[in-house]
N, C-alpha and C. Protein backbone atom coordinates (compact mmCIF):
# COMPACT_ATOMS: atom_id res chain seq x y z
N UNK A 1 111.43 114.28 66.81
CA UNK A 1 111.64 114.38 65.41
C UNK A 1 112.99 113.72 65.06
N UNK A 2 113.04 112.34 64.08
CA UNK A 2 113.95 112.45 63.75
C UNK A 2 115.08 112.98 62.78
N UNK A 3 116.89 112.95 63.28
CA UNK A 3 117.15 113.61 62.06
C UNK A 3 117.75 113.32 60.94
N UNK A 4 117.75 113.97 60.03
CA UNK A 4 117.68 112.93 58.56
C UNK A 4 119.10 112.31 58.30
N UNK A 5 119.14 111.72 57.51
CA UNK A 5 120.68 110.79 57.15
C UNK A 5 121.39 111.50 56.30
N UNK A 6 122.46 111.70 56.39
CA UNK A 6 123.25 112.24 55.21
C UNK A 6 123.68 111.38 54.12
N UNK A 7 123.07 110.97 53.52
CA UNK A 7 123.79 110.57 52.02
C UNK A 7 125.05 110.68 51.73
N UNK A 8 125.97 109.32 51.47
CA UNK A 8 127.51 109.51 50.96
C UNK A 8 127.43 109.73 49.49
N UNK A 9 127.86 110.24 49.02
CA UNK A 9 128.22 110.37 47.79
C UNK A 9 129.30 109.52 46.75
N UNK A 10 128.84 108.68 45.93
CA UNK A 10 129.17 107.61 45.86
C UNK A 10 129.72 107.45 44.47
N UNK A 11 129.56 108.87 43.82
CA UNK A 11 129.60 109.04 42.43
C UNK A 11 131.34 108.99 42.04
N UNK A 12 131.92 108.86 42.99
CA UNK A 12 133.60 108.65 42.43
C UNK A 12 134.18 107.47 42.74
N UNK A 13 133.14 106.85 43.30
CA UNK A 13 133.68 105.24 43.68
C UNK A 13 134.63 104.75 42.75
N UNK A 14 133.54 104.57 42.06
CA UNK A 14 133.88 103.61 40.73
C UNK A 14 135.21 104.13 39.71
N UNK A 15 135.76 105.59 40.17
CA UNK A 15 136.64 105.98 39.50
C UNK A 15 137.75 105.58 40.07
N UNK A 16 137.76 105.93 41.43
CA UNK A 16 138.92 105.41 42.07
C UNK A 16 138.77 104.15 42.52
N UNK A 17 137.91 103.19 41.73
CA UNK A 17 138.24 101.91 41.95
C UNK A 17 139.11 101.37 40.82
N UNK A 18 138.68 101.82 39.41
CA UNK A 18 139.09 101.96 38.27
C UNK A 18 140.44 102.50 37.88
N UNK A 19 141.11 103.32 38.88
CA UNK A 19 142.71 103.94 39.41
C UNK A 19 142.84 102.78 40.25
N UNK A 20 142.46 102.16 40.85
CA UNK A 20 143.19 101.47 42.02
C UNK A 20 143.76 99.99 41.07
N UNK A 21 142.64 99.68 40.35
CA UNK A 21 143.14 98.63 39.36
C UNK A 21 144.08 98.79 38.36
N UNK A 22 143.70 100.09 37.68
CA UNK A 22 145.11 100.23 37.13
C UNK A 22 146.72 100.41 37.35
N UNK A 23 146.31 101.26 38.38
CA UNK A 23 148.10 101.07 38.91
C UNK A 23 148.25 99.58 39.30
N UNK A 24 147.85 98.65 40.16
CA UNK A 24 147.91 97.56 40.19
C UNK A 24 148.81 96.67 39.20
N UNK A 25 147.32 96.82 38.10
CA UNK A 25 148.20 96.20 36.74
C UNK A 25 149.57 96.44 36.27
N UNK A 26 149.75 98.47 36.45
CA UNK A 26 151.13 98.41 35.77
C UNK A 26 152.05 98.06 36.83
N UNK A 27 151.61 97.95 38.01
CA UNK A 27 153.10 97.76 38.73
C UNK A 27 153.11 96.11 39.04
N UNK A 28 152.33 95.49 39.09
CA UNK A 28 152.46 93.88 39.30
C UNK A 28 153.32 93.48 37.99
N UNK A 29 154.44 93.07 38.58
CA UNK A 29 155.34 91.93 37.56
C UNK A 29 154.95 90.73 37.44
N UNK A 30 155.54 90.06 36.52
CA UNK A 30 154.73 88.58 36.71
C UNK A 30 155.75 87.58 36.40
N UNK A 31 156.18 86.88 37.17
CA UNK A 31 157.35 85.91 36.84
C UNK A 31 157.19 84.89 35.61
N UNK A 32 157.77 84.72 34.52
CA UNK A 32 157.77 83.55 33.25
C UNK A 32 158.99 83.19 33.19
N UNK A 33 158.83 81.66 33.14
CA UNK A 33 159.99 80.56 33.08
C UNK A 33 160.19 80.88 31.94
N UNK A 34 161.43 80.66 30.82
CA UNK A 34 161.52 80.94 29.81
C UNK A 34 161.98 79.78 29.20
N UNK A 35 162.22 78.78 29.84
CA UNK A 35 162.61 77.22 29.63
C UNK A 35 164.08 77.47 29.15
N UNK A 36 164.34 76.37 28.12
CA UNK A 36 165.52 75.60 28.19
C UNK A 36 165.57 75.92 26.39
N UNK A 37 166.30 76.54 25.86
CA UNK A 37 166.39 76.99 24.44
C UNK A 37 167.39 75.83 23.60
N UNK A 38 166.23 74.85 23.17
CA UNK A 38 167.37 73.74 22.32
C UNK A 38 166.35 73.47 21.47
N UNK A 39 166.90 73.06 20.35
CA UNK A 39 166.34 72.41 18.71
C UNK A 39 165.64 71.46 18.78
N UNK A 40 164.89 70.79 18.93
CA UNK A 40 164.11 69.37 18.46
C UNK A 40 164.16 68.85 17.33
N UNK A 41 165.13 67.61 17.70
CA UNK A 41 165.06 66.82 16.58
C UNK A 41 163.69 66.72 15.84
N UNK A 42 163.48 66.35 14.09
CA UNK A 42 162.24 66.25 13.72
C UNK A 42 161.71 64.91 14.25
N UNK A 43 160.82 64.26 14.07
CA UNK A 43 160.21 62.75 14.55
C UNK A 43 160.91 61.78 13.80
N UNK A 44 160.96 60.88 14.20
CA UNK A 44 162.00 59.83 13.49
C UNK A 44 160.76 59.12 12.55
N UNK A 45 161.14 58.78 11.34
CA UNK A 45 160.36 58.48 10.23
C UNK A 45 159.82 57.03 10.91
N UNK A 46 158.44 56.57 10.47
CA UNK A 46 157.79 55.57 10.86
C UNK A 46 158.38 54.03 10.81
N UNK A 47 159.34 54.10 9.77
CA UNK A 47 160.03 52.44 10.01
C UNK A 47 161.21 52.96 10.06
N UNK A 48 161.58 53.02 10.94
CA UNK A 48 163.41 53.57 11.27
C UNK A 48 164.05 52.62 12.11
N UNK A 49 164.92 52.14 11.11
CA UNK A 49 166.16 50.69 12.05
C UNK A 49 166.88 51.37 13.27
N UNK A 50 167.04 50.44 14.09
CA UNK A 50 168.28 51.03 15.52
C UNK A 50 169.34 51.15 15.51
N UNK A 51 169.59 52.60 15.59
CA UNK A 51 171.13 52.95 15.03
C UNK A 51 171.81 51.96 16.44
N UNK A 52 173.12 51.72 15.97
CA UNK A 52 173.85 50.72 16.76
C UNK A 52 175.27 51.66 17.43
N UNK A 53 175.09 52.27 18.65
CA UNK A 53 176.25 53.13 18.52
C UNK A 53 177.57 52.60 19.41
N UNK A 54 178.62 52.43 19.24
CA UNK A 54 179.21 51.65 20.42
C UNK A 54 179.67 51.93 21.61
N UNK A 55 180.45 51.87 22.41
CA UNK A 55 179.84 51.51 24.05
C UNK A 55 181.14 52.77 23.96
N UNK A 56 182.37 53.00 23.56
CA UNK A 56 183.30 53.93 23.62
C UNK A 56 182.68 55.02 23.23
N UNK A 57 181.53 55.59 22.27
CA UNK A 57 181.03 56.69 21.55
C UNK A 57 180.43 57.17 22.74
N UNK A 58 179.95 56.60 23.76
CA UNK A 58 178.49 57.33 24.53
C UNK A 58 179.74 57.63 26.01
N UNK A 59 179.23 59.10 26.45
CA UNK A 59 179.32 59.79 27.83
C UNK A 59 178.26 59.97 28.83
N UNK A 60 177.91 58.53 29.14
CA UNK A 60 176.51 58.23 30.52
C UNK A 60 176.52 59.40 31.40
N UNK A 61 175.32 60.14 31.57
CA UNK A 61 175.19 60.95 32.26
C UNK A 61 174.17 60.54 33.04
N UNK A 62 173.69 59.87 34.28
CA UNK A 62 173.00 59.69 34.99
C UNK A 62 172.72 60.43 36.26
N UNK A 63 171.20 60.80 36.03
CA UNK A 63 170.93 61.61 37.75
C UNK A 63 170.19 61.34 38.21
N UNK A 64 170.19 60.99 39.42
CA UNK A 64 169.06 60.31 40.54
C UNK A 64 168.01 60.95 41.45
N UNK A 65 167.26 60.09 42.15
CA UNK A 65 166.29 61.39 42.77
C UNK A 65 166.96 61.88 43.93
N UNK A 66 168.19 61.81 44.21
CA UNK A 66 168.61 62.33 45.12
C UNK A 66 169.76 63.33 44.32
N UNK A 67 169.41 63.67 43.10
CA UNK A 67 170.57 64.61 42.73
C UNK A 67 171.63 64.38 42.55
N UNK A 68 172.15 63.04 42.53
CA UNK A 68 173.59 62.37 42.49
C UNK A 68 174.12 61.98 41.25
N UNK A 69 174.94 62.34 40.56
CA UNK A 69 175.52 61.92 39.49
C UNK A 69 176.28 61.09 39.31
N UNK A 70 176.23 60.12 37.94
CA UNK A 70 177.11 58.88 38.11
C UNK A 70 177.37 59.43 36.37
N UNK A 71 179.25 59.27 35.76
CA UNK A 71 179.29 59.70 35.10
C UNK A 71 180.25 59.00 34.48
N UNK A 72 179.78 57.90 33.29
CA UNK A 72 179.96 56.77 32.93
C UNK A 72 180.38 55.75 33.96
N UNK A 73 179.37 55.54 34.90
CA UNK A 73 179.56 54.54 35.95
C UNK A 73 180.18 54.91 37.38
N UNK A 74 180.54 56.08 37.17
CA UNK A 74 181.68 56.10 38.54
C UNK A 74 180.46 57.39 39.09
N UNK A 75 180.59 57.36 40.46
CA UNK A 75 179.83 58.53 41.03
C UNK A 75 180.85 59.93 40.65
N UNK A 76 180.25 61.24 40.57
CA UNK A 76 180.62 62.38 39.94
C UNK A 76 179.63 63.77 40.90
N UNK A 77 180.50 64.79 40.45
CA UNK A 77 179.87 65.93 40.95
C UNK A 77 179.41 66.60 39.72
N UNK A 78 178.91 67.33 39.95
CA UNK A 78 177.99 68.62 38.60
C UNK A 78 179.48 69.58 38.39
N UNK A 79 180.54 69.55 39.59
CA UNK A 79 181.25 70.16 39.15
C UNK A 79 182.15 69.98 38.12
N UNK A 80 182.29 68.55 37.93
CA UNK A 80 183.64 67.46 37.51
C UNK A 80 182.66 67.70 35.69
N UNK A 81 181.15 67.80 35.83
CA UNK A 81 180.66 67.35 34.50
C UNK A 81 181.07 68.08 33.62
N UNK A 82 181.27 69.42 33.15
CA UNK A 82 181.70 70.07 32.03
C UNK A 82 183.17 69.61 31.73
N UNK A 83 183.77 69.81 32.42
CA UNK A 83 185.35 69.08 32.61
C UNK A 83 185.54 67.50 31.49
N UNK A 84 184.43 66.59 32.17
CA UNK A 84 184.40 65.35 32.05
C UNK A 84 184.12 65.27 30.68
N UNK A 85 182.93 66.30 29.78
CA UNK A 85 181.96 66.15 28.84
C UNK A 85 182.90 67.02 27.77
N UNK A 86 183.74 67.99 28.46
CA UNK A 86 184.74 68.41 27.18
C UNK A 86 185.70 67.95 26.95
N UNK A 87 186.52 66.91 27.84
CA UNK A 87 187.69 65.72 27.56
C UNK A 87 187.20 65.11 26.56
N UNK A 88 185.51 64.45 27.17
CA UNK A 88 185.48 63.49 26.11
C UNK A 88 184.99 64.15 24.22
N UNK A 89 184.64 64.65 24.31
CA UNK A 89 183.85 65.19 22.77
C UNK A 89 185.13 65.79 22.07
N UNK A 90 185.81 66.98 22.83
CA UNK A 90 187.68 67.01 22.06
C UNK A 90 187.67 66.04 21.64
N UNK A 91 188.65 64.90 22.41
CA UNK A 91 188.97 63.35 21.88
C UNK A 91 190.45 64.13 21.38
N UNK A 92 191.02 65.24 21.24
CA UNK A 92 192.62 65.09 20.93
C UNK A 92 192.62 65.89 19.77
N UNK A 93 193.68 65.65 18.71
CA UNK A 93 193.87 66.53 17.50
C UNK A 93 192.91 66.44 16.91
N UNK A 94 192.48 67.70 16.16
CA UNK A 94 191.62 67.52 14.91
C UNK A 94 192.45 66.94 13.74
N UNK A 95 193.47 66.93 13.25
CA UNK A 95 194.50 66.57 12.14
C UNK A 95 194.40 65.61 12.04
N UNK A 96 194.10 64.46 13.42
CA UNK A 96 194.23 63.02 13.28
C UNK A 96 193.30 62.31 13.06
N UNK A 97 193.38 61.32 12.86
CA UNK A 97 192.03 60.45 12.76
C UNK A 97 192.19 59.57 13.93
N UNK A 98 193.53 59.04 14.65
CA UNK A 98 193.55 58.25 15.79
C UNK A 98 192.75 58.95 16.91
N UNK A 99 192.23 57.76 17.77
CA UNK A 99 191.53 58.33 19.21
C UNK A 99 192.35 57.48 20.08
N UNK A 100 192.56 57.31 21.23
CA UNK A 100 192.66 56.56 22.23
C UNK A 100 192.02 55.79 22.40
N UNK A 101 192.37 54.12 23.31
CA UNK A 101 190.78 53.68 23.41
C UNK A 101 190.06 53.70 24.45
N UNK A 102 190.36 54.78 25.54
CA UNK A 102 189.40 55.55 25.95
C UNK A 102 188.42 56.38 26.00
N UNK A 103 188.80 57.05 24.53
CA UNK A 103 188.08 58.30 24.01
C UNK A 103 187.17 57.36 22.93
N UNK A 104 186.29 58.45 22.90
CA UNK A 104 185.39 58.00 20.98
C UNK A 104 186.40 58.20 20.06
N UNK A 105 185.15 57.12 19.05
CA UNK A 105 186.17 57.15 17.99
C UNK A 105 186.25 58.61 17.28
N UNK A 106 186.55 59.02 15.69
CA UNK A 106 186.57 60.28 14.90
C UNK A 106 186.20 60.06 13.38
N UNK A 107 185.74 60.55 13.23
CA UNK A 107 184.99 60.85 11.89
C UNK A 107 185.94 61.94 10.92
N UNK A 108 185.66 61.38 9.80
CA UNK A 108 186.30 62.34 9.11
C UNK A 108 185.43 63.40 8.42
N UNK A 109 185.54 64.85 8.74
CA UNK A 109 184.67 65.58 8.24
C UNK A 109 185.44 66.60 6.97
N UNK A 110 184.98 67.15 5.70
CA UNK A 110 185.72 68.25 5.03
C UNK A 110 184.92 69.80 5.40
N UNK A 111 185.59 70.31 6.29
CA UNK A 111 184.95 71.69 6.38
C UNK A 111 186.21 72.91 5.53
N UNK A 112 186.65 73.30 4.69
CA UNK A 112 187.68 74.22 3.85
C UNK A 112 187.37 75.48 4.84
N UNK A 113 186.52 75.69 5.48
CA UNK A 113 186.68 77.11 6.27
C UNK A 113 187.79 76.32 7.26
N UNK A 114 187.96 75.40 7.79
CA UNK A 114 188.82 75.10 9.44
C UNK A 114 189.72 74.40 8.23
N UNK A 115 190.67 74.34 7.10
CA UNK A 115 191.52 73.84 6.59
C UNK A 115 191.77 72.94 5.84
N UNK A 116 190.14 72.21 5.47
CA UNK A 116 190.27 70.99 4.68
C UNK A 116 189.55 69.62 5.65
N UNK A 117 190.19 68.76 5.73
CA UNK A 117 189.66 67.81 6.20
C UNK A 117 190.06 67.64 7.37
N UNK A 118 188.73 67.84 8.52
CA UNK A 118 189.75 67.60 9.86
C UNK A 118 188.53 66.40 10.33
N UNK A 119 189.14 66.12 11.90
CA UNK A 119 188.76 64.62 12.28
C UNK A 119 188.06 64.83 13.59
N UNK A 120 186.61 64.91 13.40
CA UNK A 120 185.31 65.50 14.82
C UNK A 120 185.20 64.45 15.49
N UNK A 121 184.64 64.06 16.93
CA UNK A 121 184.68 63.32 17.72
C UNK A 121 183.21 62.71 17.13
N UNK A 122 182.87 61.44 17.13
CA UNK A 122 181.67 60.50 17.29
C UNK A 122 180.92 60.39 18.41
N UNK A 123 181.84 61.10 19.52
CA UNK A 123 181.13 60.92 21.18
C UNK A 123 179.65 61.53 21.17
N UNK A 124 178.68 60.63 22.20
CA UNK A 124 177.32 61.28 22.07
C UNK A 124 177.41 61.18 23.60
N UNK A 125 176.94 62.36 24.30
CA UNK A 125 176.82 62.34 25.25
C UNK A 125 174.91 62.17 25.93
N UNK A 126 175.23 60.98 26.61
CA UNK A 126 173.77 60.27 26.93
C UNK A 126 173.32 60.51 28.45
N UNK A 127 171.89 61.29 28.58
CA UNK A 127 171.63 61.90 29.67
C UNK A 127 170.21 61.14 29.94
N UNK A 128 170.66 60.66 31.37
CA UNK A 128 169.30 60.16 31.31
C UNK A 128 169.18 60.56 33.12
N UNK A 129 167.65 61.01 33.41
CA UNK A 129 167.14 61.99 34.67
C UNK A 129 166.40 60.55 35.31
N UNK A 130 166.42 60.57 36.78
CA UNK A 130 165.29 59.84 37.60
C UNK A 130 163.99 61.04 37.25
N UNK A 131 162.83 60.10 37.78
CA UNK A 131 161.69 61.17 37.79
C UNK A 131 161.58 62.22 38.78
N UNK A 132 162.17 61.56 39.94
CA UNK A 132 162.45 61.97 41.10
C UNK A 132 163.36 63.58 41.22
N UNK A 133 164.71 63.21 40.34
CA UNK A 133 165.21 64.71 40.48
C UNK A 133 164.49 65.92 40.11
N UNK A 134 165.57 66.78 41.03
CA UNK A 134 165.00 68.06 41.02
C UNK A 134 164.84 68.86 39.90
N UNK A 135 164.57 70.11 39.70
CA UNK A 135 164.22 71.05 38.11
C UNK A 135 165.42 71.54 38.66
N UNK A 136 166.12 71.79 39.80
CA UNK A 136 167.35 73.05 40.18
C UNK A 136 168.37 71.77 39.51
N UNK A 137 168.60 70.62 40.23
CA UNK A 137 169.55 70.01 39.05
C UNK A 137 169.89 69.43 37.77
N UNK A 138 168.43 69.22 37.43
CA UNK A 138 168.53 68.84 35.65
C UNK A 138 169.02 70.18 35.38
N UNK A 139 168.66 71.37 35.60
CA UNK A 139 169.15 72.77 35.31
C UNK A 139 170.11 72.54 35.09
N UNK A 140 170.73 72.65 36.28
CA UNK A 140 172.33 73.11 36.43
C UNK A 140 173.27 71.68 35.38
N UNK A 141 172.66 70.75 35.56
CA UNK A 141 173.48 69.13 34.57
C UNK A 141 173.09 70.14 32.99
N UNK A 142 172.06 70.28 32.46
CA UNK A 142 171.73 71.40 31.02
C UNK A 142 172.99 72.52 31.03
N UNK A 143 173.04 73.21 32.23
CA UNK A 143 173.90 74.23 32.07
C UNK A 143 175.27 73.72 31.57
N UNK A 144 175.89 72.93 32.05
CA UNK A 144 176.91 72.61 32.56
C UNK A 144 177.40 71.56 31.20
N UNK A 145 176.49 70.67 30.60
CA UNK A 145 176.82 70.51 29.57
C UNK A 145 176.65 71.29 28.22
N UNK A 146 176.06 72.30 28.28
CA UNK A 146 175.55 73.21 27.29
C UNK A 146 177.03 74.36 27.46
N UNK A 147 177.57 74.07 28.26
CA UNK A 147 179.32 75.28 28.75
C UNK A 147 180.01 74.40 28.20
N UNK A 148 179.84 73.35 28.10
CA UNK A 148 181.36 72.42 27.54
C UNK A 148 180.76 72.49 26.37
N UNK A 149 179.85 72.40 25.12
CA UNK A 149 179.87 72.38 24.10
C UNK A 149 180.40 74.20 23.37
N UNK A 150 179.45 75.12 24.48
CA UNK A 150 179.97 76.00 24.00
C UNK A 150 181.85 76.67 24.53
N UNK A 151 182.17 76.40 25.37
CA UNK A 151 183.84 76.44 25.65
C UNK A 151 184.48 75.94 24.26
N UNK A 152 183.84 74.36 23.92
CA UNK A 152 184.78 73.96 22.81
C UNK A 152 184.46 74.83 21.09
N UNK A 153 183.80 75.37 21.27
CA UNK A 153 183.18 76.26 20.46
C UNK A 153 184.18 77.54 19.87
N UNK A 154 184.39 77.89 21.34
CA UNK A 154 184.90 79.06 21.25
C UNK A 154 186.80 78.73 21.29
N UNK A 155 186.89 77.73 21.84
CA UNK A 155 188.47 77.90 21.70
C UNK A 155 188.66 77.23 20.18
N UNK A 156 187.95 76.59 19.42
CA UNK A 156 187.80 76.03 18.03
C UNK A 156 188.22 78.07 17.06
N UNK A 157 186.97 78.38 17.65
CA UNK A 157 186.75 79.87 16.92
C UNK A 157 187.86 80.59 17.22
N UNK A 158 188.20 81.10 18.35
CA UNK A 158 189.46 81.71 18.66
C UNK A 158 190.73 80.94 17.59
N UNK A 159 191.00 79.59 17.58
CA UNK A 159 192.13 78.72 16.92
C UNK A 159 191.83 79.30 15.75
N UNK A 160 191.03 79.21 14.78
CA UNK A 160 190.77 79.73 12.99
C UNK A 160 190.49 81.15 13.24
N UNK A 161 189.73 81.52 14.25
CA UNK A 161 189.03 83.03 13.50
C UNK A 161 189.39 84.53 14.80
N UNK A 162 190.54 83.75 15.41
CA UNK A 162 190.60 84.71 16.71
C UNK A 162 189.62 85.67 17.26
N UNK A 163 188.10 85.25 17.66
CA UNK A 163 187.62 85.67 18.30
C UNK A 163 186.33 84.18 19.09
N UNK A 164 185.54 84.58 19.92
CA UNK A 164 184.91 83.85 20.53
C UNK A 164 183.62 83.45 19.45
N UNK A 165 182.90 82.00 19.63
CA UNK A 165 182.10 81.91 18.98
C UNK A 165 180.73 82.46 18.68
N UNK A 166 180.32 83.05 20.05
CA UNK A 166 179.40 84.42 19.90
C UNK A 166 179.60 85.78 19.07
N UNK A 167 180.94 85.94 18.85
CA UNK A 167 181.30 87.02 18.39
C UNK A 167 180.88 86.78 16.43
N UNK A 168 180.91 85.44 15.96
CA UNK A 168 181.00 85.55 14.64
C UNK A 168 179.93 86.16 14.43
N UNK A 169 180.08 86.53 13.12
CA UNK A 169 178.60 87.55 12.59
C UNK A 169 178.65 86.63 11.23
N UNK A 170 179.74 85.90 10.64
CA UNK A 170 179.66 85.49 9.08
C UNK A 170 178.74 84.09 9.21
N UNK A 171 177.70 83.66 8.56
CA UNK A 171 177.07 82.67 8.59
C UNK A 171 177.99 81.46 8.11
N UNK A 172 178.87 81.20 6.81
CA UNK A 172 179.89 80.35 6.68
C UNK A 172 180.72 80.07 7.87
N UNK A 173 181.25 81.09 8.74
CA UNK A 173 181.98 80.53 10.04
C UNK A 173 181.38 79.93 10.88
N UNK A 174 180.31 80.67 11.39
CA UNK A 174 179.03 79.69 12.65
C UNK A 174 178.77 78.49 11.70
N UNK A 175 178.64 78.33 10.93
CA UNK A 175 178.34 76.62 10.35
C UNK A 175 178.53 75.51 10.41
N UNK A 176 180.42 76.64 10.26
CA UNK A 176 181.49 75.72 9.98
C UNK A 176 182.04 74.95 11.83
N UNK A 177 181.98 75.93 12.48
CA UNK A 177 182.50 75.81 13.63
C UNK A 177 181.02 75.09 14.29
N UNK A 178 179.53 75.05 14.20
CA UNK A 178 178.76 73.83 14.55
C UNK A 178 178.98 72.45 13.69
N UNK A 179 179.76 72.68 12.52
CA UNK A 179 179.73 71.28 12.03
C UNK A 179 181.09 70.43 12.96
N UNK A 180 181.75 71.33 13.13
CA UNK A 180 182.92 70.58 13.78
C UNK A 180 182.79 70.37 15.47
N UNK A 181 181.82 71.29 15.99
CA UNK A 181 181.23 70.66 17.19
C UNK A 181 180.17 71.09 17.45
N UNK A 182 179.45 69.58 17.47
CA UNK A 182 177.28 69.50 16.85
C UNK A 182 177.43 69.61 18.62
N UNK A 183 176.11 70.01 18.57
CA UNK A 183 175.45 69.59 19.69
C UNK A 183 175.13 67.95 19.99
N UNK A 184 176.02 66.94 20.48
CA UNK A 184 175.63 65.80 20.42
C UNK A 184 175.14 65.00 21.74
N UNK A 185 174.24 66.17 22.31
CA UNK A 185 173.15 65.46 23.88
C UNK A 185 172.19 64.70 23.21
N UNK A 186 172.29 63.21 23.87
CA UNK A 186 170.65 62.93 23.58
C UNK A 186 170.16 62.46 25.24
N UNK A 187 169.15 63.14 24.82
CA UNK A 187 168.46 62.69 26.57
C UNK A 187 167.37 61.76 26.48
N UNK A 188 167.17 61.13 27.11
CA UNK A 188 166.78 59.64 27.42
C UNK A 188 165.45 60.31 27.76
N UNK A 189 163.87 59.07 27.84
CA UNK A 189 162.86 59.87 28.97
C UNK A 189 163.36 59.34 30.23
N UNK A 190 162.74 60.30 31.22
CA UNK A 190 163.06 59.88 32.67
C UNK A 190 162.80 58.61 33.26
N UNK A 191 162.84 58.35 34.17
CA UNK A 191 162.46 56.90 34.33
C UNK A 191 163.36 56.78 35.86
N UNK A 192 162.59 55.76 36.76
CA UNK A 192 162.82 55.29 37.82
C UNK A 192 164.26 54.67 38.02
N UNK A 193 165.50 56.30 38.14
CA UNK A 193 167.04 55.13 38.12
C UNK A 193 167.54 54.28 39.07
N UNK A 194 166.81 54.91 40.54
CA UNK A 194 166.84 54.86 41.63
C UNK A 194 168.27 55.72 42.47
N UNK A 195 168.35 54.81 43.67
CA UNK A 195 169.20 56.06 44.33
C UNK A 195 168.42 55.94 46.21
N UNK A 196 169.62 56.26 46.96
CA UNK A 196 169.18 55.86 48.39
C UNK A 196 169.21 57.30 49.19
């Protein structure tokens, strides 16, 4: 005679399969890039002439597929770049209108929050990537010029409003203190710079 099978009981499967997925869900994190937080210019209107900018205004930022920086012609470190990118965009007194002719030229701007008429740098700092480089160093070249605009930011803010430029809360001051130093990166598309 044989003897009979015992039947599993199968009726909670589905519950504690239904627990097993849920904790899952709440405890799995999920990594998101959050990118690179900058403005986009709007599209440049359909017949638009070539602005002509001159050869003293621009701060060459070149990076290769080997990660190497050349910084207006001369080879450079990522360390030297904030350094390099806030010499040049200062350019010297605001009071004056003279530059060096090393530096860019200066524009005359009227902002009455910073005193009347003071004199902003013309420098554009020009970034252009191999296809080749890495995402860890376009990063860190973004970082690094995104610290020298904001450094000059804040010692601008500290000079008129003795505190740092994060700290303003008045919309007339943050205005005033981006009109006197814009964000002036333009980045190039990538393209084959080469590099050994």
């Amino acid at each position: 005679m044989a003897r009979p099978v015992n039947e599993i009981n199968a009726g909670s499967m589905a519950d504690i399969a239904f627990l097993l997925l849920i904790f899952f869900l709440v405890t799995t994190t999920m990594d998101t890039d959050t990118g690179i937080t900058r403005k986009l210019p709007p599209p440049p209107p359909e017949e638009m002439e070539d602005i002509k900018v001159k050869e003293r205004n621009i701060f060459k930022v070149l990076v290769n597929k080997n990660d190497r920086l050349l910084l207006n012609g001369k080879p450079g470190d990522i360390s030297m770049l904030k350094i390099g990118a806030k010499e040049f965009l200062q350019s010297g007194n605001l009071n004056s209108p003279v530059s060096t002719l090393d530096m860019p030229e200066k524009r005359e701007v009227d902002i009455p929050l910073l005193g009347g008429t003071i004199y902003i740098s013309k420098g554009i700092i020009s970034l252009k990537n191999d296809r080749g480089t890495s995402y860890d160093m376009y990063i860190q070249v973004q970082n690094e010029l995104a610290a020298a605009i904001r450094e000059l930011r804040d010692d601008l803010s500290n000079q008129f409003f003795q505190m740092n430029f994060e700290q303003l809360s008045d919309d007339e001051k943050i205005k005033a203190i981006q009109k006197a130093v814009p964000v002036a990166i333009s980045e190039a598309e990538p393209e084959d710079i080469g590099g050994k």
